[in-house]
Protein backbone atom coordinates (compact mmCIF):
# COMPACT_ATOMS: atom_id res chain seq x y z
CA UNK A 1 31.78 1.74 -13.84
CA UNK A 2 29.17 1.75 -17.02
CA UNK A 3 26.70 3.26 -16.51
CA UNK A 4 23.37 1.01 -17.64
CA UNK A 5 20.97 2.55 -20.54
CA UNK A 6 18.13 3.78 -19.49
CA UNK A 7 14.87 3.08 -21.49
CA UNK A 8 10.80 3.67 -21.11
CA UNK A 9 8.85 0.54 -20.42
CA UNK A 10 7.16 1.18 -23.73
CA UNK A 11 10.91 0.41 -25.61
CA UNK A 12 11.08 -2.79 -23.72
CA UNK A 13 7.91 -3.99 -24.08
CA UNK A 14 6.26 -6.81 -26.58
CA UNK A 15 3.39 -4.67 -26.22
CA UNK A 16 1.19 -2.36 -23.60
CA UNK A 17 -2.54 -3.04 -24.26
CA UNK A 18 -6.01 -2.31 -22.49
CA UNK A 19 -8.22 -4.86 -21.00
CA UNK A 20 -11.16 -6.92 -21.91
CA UNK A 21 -14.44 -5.11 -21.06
CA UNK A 22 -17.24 -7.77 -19.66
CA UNK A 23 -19.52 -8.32 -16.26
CA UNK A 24 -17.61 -10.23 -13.28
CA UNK A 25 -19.62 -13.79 -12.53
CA UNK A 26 -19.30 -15.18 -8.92
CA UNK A 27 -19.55 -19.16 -11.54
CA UNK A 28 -16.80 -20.70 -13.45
CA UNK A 29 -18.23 -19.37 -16.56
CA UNK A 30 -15.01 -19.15 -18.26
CA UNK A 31 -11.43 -17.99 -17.17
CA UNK A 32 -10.71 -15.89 -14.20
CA UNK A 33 -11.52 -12.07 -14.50
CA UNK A 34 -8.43 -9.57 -12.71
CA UNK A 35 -10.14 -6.28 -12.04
CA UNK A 36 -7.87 -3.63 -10.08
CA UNK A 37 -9.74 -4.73 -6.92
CA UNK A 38 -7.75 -8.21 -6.96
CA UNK A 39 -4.91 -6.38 -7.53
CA UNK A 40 -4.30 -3.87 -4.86
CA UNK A 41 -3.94 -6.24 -2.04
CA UNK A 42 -0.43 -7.12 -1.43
CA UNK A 43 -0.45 -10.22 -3.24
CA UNK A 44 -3.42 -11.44 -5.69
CA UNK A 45 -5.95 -14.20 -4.02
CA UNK A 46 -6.96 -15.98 -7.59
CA UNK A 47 -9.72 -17.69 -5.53
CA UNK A 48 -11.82 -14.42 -4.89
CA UNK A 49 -11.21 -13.74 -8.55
CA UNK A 50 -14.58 -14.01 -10.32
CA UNK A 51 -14.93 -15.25 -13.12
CA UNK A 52 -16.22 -13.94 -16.87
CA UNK A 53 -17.78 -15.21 -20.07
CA UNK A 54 -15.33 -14.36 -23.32
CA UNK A 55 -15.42 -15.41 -26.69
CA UNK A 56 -11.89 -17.92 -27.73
CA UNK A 57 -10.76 -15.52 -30.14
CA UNK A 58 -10.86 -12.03 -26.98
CA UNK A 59 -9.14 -15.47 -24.60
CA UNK A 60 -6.46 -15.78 -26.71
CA UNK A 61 -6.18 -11.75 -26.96
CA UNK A 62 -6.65 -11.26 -23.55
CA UNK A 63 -5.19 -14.14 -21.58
CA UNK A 64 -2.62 -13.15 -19.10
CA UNK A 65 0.86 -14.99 -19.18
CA UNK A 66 3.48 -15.12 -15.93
CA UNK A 67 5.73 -12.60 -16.49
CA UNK A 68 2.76 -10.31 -17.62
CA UNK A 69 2.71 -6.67 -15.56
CA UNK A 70 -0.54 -5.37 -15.11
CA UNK A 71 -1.30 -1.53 -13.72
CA UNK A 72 -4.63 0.17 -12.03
CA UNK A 73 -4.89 3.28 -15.05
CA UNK A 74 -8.23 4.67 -13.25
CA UNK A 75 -9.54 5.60 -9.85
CA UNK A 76 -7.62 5.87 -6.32
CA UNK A 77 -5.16 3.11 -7.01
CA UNK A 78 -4.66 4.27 -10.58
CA UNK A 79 -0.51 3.15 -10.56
CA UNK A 80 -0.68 -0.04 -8.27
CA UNK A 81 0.76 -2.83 -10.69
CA UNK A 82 1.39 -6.08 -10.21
CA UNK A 83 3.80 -9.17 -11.77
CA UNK A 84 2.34 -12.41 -12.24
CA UNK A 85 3.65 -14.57 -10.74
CA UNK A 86 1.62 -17.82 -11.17
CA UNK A 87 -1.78 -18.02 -12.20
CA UNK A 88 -5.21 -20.02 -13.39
CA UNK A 89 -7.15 -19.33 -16.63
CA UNK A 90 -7.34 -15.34 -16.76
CA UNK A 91 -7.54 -12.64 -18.55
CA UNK A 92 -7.45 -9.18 -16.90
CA UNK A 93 -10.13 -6.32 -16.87
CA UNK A 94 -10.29 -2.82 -19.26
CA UNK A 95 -9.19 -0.80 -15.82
CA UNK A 96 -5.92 -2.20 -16.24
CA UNK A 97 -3.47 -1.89 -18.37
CA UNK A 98 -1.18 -4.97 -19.55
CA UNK A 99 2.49 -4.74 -20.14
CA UNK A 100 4.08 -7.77 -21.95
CA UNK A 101 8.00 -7.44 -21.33
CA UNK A 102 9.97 -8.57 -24.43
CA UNK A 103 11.95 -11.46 -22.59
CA UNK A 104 14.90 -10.12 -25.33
CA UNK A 105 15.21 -6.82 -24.05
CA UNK A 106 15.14 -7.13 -20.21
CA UNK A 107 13.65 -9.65 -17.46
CA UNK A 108 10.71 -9.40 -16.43
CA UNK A 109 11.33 -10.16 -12.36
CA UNK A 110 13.19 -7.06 -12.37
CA UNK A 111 10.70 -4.63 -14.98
CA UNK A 112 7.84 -6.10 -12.38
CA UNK A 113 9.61 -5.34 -8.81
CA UNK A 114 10.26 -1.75 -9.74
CA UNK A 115 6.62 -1.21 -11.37
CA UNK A 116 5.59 -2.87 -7.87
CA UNK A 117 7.41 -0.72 -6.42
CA UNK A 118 5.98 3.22 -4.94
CA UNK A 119 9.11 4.70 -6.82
CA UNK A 120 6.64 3.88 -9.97
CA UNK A 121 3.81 4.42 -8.15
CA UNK A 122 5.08 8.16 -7.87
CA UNK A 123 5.96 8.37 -11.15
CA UNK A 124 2.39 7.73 -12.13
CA UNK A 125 0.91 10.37 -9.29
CA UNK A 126 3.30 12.89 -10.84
CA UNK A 127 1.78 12.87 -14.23
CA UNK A 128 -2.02 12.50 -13.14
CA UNK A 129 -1.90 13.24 -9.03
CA UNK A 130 -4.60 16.08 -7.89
CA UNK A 131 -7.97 14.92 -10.16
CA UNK A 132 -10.68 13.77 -8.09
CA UNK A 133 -11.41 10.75 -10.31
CA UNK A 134 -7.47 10.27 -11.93
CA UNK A 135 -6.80 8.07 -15.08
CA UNK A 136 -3.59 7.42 -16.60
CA UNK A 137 -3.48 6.00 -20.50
CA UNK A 138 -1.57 3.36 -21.80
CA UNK A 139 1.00 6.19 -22.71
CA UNK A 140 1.61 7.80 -19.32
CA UNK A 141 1.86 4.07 -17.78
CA UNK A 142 4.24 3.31 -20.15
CA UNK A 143 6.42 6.48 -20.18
CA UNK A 144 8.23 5.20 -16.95
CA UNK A 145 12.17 5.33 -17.95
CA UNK A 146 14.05 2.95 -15.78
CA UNK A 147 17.90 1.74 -15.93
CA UNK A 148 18.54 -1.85 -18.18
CA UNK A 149 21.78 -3.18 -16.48
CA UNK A 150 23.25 -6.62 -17.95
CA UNK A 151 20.84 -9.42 -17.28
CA UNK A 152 23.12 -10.85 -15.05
CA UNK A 153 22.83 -7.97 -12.71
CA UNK A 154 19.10 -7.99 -13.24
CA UNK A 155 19.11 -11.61 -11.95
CA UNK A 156 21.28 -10.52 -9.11
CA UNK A 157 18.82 -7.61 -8.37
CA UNK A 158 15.84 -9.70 -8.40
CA UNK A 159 17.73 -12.41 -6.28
CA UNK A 160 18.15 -9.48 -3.76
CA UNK A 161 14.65 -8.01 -3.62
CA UNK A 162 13.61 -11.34 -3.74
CA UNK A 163 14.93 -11.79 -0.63
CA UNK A 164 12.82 -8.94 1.12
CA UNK A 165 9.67 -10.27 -0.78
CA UNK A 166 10.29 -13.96 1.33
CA UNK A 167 10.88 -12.21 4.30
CA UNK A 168 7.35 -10.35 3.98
CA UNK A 169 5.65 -12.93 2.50
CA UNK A 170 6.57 -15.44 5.40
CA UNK A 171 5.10 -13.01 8.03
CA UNK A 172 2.12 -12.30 5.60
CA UNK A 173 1.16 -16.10 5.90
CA UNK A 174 1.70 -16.11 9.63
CA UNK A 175 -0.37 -12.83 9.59
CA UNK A 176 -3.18 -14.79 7.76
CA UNK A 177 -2.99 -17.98 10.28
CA UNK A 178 -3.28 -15.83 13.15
CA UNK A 179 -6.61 -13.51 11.55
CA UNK A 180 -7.83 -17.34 10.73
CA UNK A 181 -7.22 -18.41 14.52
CA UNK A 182 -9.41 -15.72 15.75
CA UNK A 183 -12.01 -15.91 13.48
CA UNK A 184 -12.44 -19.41 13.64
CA UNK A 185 -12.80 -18.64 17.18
CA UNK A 186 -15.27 -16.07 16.69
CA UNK A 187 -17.30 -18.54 14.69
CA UNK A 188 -16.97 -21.35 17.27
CA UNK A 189 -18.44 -18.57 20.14
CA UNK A 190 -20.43 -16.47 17.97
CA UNK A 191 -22.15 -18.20 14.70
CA UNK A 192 -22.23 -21.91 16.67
CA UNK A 193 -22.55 -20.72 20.21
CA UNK A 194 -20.24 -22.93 21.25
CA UNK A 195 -19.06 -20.35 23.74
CA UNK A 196 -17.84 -21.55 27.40
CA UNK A 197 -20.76 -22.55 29.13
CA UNK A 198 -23.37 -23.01 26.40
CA UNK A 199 -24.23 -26.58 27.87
CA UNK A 200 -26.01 -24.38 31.16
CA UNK A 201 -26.73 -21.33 28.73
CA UNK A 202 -30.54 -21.10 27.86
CA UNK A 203 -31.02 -20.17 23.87
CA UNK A 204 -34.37 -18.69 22.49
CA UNK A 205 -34.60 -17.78 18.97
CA UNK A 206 -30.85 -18.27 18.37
CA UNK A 207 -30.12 -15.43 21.35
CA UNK A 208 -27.99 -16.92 24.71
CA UNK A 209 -29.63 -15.98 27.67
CA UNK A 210 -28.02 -12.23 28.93
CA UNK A 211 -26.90 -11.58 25.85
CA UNK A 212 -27.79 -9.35 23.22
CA UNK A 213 -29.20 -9.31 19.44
CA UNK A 214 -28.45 -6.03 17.71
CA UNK A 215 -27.90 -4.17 14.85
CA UNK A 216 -24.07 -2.80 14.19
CA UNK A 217 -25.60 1.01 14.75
CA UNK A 218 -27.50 -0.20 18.01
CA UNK A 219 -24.30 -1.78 19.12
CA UNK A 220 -21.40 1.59 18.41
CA UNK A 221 -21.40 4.63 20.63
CA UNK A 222 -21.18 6.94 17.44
CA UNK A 223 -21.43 6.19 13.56
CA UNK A 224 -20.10 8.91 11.20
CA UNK A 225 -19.04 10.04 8.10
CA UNK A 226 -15.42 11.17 7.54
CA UNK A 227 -13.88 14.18 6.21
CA UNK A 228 -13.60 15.98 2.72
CA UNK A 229 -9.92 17.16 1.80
CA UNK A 230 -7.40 16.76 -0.58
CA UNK A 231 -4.32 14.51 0.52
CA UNK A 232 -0.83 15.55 0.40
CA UNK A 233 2.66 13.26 -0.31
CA UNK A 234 3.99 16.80 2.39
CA UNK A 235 3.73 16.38 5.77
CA UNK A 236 1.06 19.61 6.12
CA UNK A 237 -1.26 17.71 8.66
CA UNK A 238 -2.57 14.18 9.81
CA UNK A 239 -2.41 11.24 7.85
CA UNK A 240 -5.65 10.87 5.89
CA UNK A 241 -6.92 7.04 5.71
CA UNK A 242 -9.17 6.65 2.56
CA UNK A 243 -10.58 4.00 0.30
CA UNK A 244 -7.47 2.74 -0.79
CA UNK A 245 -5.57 2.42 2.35
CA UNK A 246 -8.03 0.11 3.78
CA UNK A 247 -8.28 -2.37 0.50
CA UNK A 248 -4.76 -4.29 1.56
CA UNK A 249 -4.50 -7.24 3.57
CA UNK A 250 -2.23 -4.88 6.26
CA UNK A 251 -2.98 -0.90 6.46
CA UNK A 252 0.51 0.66 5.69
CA UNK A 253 -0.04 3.77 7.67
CA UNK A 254 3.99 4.55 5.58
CA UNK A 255 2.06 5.30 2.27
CA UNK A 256 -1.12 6.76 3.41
CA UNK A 257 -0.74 10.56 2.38
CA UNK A 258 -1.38 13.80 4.77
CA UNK A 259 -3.98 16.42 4.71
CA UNK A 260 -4.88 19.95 5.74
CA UNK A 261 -7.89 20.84 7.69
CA UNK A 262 -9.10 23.05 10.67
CA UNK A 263 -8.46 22.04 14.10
CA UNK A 264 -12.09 21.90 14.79
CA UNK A 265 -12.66 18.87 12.00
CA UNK A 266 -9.68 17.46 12.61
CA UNK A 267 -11.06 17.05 16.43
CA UNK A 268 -14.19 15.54 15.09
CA UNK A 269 -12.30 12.94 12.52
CA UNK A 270 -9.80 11.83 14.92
CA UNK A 271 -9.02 7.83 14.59
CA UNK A 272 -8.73 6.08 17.77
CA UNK A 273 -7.47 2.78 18.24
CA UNK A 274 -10.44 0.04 18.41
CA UNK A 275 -12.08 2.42 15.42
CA UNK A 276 -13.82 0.40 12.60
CA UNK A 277 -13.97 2.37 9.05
CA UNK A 278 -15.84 1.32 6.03
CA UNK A 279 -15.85 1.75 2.69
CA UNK A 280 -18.97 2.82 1.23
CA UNK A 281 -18.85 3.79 -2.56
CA UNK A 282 -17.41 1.84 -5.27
CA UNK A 283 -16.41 -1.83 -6.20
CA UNK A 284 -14.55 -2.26 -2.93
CA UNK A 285 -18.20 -0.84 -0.64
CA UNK A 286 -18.01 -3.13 2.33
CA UNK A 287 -14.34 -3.63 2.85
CA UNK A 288 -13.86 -2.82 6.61
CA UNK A 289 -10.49 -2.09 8.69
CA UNK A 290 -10.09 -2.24 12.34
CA UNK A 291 -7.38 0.48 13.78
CA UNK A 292 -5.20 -1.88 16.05
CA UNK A 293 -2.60 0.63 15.41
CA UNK A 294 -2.09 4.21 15.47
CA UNK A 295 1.51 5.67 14.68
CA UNK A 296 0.52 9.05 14.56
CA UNK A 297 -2.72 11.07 14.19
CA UNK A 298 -4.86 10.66 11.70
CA UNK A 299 -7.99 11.36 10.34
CA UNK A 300 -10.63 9.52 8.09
CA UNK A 301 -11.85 10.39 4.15
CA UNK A 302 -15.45 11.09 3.83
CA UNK A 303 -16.01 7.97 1.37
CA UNK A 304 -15.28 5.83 4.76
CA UNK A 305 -17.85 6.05 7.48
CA UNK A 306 -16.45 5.15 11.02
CA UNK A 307 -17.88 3.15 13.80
CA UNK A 308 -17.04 3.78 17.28
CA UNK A 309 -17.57 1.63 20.16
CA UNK A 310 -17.52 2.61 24.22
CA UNK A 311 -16.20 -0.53 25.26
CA UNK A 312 -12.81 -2.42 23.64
CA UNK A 313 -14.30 -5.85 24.12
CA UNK A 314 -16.96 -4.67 21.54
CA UNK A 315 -14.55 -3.22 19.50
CA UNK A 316 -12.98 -6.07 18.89
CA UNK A 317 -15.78 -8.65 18.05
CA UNK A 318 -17.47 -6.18 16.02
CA UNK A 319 -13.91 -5.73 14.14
CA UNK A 320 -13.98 -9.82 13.43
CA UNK A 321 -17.33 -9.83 11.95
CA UNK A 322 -16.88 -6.49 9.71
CA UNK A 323 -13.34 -7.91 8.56
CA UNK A 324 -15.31 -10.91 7.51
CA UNK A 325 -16.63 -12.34 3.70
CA UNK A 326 -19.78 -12.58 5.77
CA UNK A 327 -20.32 -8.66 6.38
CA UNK A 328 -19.18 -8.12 2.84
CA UNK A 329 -21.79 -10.12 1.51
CA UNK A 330 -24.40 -8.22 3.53
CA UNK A 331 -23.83 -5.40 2.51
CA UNK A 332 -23.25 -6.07 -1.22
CA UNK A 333 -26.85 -8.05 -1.39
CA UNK A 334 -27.90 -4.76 -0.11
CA UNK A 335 -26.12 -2.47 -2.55
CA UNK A 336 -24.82 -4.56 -4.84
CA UNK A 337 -25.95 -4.86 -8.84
CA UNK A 338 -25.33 -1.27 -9.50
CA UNK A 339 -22.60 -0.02 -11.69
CA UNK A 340 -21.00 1.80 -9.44
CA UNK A 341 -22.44 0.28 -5.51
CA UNK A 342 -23.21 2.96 -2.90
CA UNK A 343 -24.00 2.12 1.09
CA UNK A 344 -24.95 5.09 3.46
CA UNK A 345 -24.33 4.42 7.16
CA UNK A 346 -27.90 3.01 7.53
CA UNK A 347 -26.67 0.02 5.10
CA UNK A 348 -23.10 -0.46 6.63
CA UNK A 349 -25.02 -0.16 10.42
CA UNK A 350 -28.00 -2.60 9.49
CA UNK A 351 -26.41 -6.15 9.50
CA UNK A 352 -26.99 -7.75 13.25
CA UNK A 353 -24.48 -8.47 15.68
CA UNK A 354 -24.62 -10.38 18.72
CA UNK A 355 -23.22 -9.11 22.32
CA UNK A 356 -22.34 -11.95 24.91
CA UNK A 357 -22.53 -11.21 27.99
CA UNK A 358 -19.75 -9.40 29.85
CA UNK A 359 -17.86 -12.35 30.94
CA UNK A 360 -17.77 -14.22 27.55
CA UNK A 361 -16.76 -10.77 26.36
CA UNK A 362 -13.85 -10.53 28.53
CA UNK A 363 -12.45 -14.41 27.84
CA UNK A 364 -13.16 -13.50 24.51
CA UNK A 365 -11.10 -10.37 24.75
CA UNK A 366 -8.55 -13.06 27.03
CA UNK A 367 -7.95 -15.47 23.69
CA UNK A 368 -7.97 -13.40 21.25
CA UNK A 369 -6.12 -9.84 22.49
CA UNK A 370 -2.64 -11.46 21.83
CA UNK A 371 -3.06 -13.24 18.90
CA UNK A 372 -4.07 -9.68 17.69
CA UNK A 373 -0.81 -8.09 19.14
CA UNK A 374 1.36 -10.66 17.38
CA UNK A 375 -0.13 -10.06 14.24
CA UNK A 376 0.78 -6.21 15.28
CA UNK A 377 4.00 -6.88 15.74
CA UNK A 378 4.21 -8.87 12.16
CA UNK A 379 2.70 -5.57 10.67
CA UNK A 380 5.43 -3.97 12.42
CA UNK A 381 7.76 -6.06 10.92
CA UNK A 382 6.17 -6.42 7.36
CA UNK A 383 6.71 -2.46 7.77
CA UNK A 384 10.77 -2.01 8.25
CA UNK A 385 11.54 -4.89 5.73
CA UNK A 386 8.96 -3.07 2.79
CA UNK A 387 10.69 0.36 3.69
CA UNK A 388 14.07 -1.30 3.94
CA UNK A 389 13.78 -2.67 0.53
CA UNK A 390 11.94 0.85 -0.88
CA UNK A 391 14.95 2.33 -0.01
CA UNK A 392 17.77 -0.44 -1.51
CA UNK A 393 15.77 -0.03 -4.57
CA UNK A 394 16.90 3.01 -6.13
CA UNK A 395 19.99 2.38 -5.22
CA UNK A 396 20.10 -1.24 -6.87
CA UNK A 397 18.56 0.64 -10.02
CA UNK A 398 20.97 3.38 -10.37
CA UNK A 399 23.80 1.30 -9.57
CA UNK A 400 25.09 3.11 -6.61
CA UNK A 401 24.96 -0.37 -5.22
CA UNK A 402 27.18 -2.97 -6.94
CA UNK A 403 25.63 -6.16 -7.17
């Protein structure tokens, strides 16, 4: 068997260049604008893109092409990367870091699904892993040495992992129909009142009779901040759910790292199922996750804060609305402008929710519970095919596999 040269992504590339420095615009003022935000979530939404003003001459320099790999270099996600695929009018942010494959030298379906892949993303921890605030240059991203079979094997490779990617993708999108049903639901109940009953239901100043108007921090049994440590790839403790673990579509509680700490804080940052955590520093402040599912303990970082309710029913309605572009929004107008956005608890507890009575609450609970534990059992899914096709990988790269 040959064995395939093995090169750094900076010998196969066209070029590796930095982004295009400028202020995100929520108008069509020019092309799309990727920041790393848009690019950690399993698969980039060019809708929520914003857009940016640029000059024609930084377009041209700057305009992103399909084919194009482009990697997080700063921050928590410094290593996520993602192919493009297909994509609008855009050019791509000074966090990230471009890599234009030379279409001579190797294709770039397979360069992108192993960048994609954590087997890079591990790469990249190894050289910068451990700094509070890590950064990786252009010359660290594109030190990554990988194996350059024949293209035809390439093809075949990407054929195969393509395979995996349909398999996830198709459960993504029934994932997304499902989150849709339910908060379409909440929206019929909740924002229109069109909750069962409302014909007979008395309304004064937007309020059902017996229900309830208040804020997020009236409504939890406990709001807190999370815990300070330093995570761990070794299995020295709970897992330890931060910023960047809550930023995807689906929490992939396979990659979220481990961390030491003494029994007595572990006690007191304990995740329970029906737990809501928030993010509340940075260009992702807002962003909200609902534990539905708990494979093992785990404990929460201290840029989250948590919300805990006594009752499930709660839980879940308050989980809707956080999840929502609607809580987002609140709590950007109030933190948003600054450079870097900060919320304390007080922010991410002020927006108003309303509590229906206890039996809307329970036929709530009623239509929406399953629809919840499908999408569960998707995630469950999404989960073995992802570490199914993390571990064919190396294999497929190295050639142990013959394809």
């Amino acid at each position: 068997m040959t064995t395939a040269p093995v090169k750094s992504l900076a010998e196969i590339a066209e070029f590796v260049q930095y982004g295009y420095t400028a202020s995100a615009s929520e108008h069509p003022v020019g092309p799309r604008f990727l920041r790393i935000t848009d690019i950690v979530p399993s698969q980039i939404d060019w809708d929520s893109v914003p857009y940016c003003e640029i000059d024609e001459k930084s377009k041209n320099k700057f305009s992103l092409e399909t084919g194009d790999i482009v990697i997080a270099r700063t921050g928590a996600t410094v290593g996520y990367a993602k192919l493009i695929r297909d994509n609008p009018e855009s050019v791509f942010a000074s966090y990230l870091v471009r890599i234009r494959v030379d279409h001579q030298l190797a294709d770039p379906g397979y360069i992108g699904r192993i960048v994609e892949s954590n087997v890079y993303k591990q790469f990249v921890m190894s050289r910068v892993g451990g700094a509070a605030q890590p950064n990786a240059n252009a010359k660290v991203l594109s030190a990554f040495r990988l194996p350059i079979p024949k293209r035809s094997t390439q093809s075949r490779i990407v054929e195969i992992l393509s395979a995996y990617d349909d398999l996830i993708e198709n459960n993504r999108r029934r994932i997304q129909l499902l989150e849709q049903a339910a908060r379409l639901l909440y929206k019929e109940w909740f924002v229109h009142l069109r909750f069962p009953g409302h014909e007979h239901t008395p309304i004064i100043d937007g309020v059902p009779a017996g229900w309830e108007k208040v804020t997020l921090t009236e409504a939890a049994e406990s709001v807190s901040y999370g815990l300070t440590a330093s995570s761990s790839t070794e299995e020295i403790g709970p897992k330890f759910l931060r910023i960047t673990d809550i930023v995807p579509e689906i929490l992939d509680w396979e990659h979220v790292p481990f961390c030491k700490a003494e029994d007595k804080k572990i006690e007191k940052n304990q995740l329970r199922v029906g737990d809501i955590v928030v993010a509340r520093t940075g260009a992702t402040v807002g962003y909200a996750k609902r534990i539905s599912d708990l494979p093992q303990d785990a404990v929460f970082a201290s840029y989250l804060v948590r919300f805990q309710f006594a009752e499930d029913n709660i839980s879940l309605i308050a989980g809707i609305f956080m999840e929502s572009s609607l809580y987002k929004e609140h709590v950007w107008n109030q933190a948003g402008g600054a450079a870097q956005p900060n919320a304390n608890a007080k922010v991410l507890g002020s927006a108003s929710l309303l509590i229906p009575s206890m039996g809307i609450r329970a036929q709530f609970h009623l239509a929406v519970a399953p629809v919840f534990e499908m999408r569960d059992k998707l995630v469950r899914q999404i989960r073995y095919l992802a570490k199914a096709r993390d571990l064919l990988l190396p294999r497929l790269m190295s050639g142990e596999l013959v394809v």
